[in-house]
C-alpha atoms as a PDB file:
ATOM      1  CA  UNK A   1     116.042  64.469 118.613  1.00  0.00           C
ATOM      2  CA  UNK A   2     112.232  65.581 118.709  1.00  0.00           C
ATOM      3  CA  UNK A   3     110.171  62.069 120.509  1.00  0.00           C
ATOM      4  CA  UNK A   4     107.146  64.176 120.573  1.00  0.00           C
ATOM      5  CA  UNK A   5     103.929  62.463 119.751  1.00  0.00           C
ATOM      6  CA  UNK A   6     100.951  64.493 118.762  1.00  0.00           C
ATOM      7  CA  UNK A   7      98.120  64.841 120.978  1.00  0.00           C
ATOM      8  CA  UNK A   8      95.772  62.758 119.018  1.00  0.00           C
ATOM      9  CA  UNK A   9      98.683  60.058 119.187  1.00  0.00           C
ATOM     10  CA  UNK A  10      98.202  60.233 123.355  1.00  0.00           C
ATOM     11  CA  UNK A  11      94.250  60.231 122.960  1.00  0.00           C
ATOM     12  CA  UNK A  12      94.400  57.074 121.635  1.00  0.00           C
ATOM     13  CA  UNK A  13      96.612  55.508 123.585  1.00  0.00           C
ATOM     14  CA  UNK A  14      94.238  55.982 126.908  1.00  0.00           C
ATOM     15  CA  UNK A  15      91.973  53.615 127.725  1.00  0.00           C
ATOM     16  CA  UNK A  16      89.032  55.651 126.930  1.00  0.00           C
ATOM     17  CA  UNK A  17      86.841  52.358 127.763  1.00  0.00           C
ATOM     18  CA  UNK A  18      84.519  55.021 129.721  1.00  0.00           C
ATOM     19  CA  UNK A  19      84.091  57.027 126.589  1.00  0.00           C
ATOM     20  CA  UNK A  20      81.687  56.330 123.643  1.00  0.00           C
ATOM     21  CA  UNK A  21      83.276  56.281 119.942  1.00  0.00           C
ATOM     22  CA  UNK A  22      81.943  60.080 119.491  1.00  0.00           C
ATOM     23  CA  UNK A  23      83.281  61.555 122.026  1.00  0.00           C
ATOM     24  CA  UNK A  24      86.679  60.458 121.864  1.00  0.00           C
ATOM     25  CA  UNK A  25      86.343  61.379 118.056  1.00  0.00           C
ATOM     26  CA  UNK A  26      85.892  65.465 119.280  1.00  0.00           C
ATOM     27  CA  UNK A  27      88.356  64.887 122.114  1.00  0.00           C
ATOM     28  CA  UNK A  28      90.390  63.986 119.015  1.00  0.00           C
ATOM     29  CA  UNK A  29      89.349  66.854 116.694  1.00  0.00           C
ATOM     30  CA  UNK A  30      89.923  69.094 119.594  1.00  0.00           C
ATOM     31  CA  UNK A  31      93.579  68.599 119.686  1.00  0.00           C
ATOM     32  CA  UNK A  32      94.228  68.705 116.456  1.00  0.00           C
ATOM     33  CA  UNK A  33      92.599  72.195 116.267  1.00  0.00           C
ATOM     34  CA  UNK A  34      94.652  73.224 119.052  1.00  0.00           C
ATOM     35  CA  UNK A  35      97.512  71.946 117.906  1.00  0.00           C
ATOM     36  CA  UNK A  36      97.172  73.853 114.537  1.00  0.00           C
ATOM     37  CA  UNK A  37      96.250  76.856 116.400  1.00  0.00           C
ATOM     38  CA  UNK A  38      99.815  76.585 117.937  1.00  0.00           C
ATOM     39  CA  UNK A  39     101.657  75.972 114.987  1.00  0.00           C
ATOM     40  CA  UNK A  40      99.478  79.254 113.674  1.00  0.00           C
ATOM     41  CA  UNK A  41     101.135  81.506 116.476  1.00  0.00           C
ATOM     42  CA  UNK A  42     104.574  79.915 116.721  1.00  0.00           C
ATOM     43  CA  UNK A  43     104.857  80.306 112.660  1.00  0.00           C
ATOM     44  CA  UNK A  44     103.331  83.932 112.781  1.00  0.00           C
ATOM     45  CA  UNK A  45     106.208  84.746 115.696  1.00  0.00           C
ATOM     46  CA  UNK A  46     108.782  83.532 113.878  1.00  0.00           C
ATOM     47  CA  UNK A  47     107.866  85.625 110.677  1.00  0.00           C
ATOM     48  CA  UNK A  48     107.225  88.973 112.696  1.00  0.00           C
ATOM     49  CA  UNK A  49     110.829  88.293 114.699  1.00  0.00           C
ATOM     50  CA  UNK A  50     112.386  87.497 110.852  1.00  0.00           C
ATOM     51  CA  UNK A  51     110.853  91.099 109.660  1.00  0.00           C
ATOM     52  CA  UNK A  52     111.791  93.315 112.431  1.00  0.00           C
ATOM     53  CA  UNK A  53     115.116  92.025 112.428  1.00  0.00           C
ATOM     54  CA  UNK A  54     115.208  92.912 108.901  1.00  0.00           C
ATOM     55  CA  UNK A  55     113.945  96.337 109.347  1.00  0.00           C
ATOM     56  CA  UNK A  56     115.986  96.855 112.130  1.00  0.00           C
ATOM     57  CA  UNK A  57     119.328  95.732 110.048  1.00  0.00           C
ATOM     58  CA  UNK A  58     118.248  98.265 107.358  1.00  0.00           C
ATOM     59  CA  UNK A  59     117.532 100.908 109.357  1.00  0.00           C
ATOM     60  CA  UNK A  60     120.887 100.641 111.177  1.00  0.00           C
ATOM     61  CA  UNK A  61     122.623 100.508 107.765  1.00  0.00           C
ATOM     62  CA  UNK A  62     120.911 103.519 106.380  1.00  0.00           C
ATOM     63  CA  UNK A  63     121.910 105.749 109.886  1.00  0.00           C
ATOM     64  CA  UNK A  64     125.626 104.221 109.311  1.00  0.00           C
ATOM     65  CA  UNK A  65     125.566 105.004 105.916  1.00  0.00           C
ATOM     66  CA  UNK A  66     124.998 109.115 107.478  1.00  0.00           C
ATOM     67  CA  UNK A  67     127.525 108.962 109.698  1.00  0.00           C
END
Protein backbone atom coordinates (compact mmCIF):
# COMPACT_ATOMS: atom_id res chain seq x y z
CA UNK A 1 0.00 0.00 0.00
CA UNK A 2 1.66 3.33 -1.39
CA UNK A 3 0.79 6.33 1.79
CA UNK A 4 2.98 8.61 -0.11
CA UNK A 5 1.88 12.18 -0.26
CA UNK A 6 3.30 14.44 -2.88
CA UNK A 7 5.63 17.07 -2.01
CA UNK A 8 3.33 19.90 -2.60
CA UNK A 9 0.90 17.90 -0.18
CA UNK A 10 3.91 18.33 2.72
CA UNK A 11 4.48 22.11 1.65
CA UNK A 12 1.31 22.87 2.70
CA UNK A 13 1.03 21.22 5.59
CA UNK A 14 4.09 23.38 7.29
CA UNK A 15 3.42 26.23 8.97
CA UNK A 16 4.96 28.45 6.49
CA UNK A 17 3.63 31.51 8.78
CA UNK A 18 7.33 32.97 8.08
CA UNK A 19 6.76 32.79 4.39
CA UNK A 20 4.80 35.27 2.17
CA UNK A 21 1.96 33.74 -0.24
CA UNK A 22 4.65 33.92 -3.27
CA UNK A 23 7.11 32.23 -2.06
CA UNK A 24 5.50 29.29 -0.81
CA UNK A 25 3.69 29.32 -4.30
CA UNK A 26 7.52 28.58 -6.08
CA UNK A 27 8.48 26.41 -3.12
CA UNK A 28 5.34 24.70 -4.45
CA UNK A 29 6.05 24.86 -8.21
CA UNK A 30 9.47 23.68 -7.37
CA UNK A 31 8.40 20.32 -6.26
CA UNK A 32 6.19 19.65 -8.61
CA UNK A 33 8.89 20.20 -11.30
CA UNK A 34 11.05 17.95 -9.48
CA UNK A 35 8.77 15.58 -8.95
CA UNK A 36 7.96 15.33 -12.74
CA UNK A 37 11.54 15.36 -13.45
CA UNK A 38 11.62 12.03 -11.43
CA UNK A 39 8.82 10.43 -12.88
CA UNK A 40 10.75 11.56 -16.38
CA UNK A 41 13.88 9.34 -15.40
CA UNK A 42 12.18 6.51 -13.53
CA UNK A 43 9.69 6.10 -16.74
CA UNK A 44 12.68 6.52 -19.27
CA UNK A 45 14.60 3.54 -17.05
CA UNK A 46 11.97 1.42 -17.12
CA UNK A 47 11.52 1.67 -21.02
CA UNK A 48 15.40 1.33 -21.78
CA UNK A 49 15.49 -1.91 -19.15
CA UNK A 50 12.02 -3.19 -21.19
CA UNK A 51 14.12 -2.77 -24.68
CA UNK A 52 17.35 -4.29 -23.85
CA UNK A 53 15.73 -7.10 -22.37
CA UNK A 54 13.99 -7.47 -25.55
CA UNK A 55 17.00 -7.25 -27.65
CA UNK A 56 18.79 -9.33 -25.51
CA UNK A 57 15.90 -12.22 -25.68
CA UNK A 58 16.14 -11.94 -29.51
CA UNK A 59 19.51 -12.00 -29.85
CA UNK A 60 19.82 -15.12 -27.67
CA UNK A 61 17.09 -16.77 -29.78
CA UNK A 62 18.67 -16.01 -33.07
CA UNK A 63 22.39 -17.59 -31.69
CA UNK A 64 20.13 -20.71 -30.41
CA UNK A 65 18.44 -20.90 -33.44
CA UNK A 66 22.53 -21.53 -35.02
CA UNK A 67 23.38 -23.89 -32.77
Amino acid sequence: MNNSKSVSELINNVNAAYLSDADVRIAIARAERAEFIVATFAAAGKAIKSVVAKIKTSLVSSSAQHA
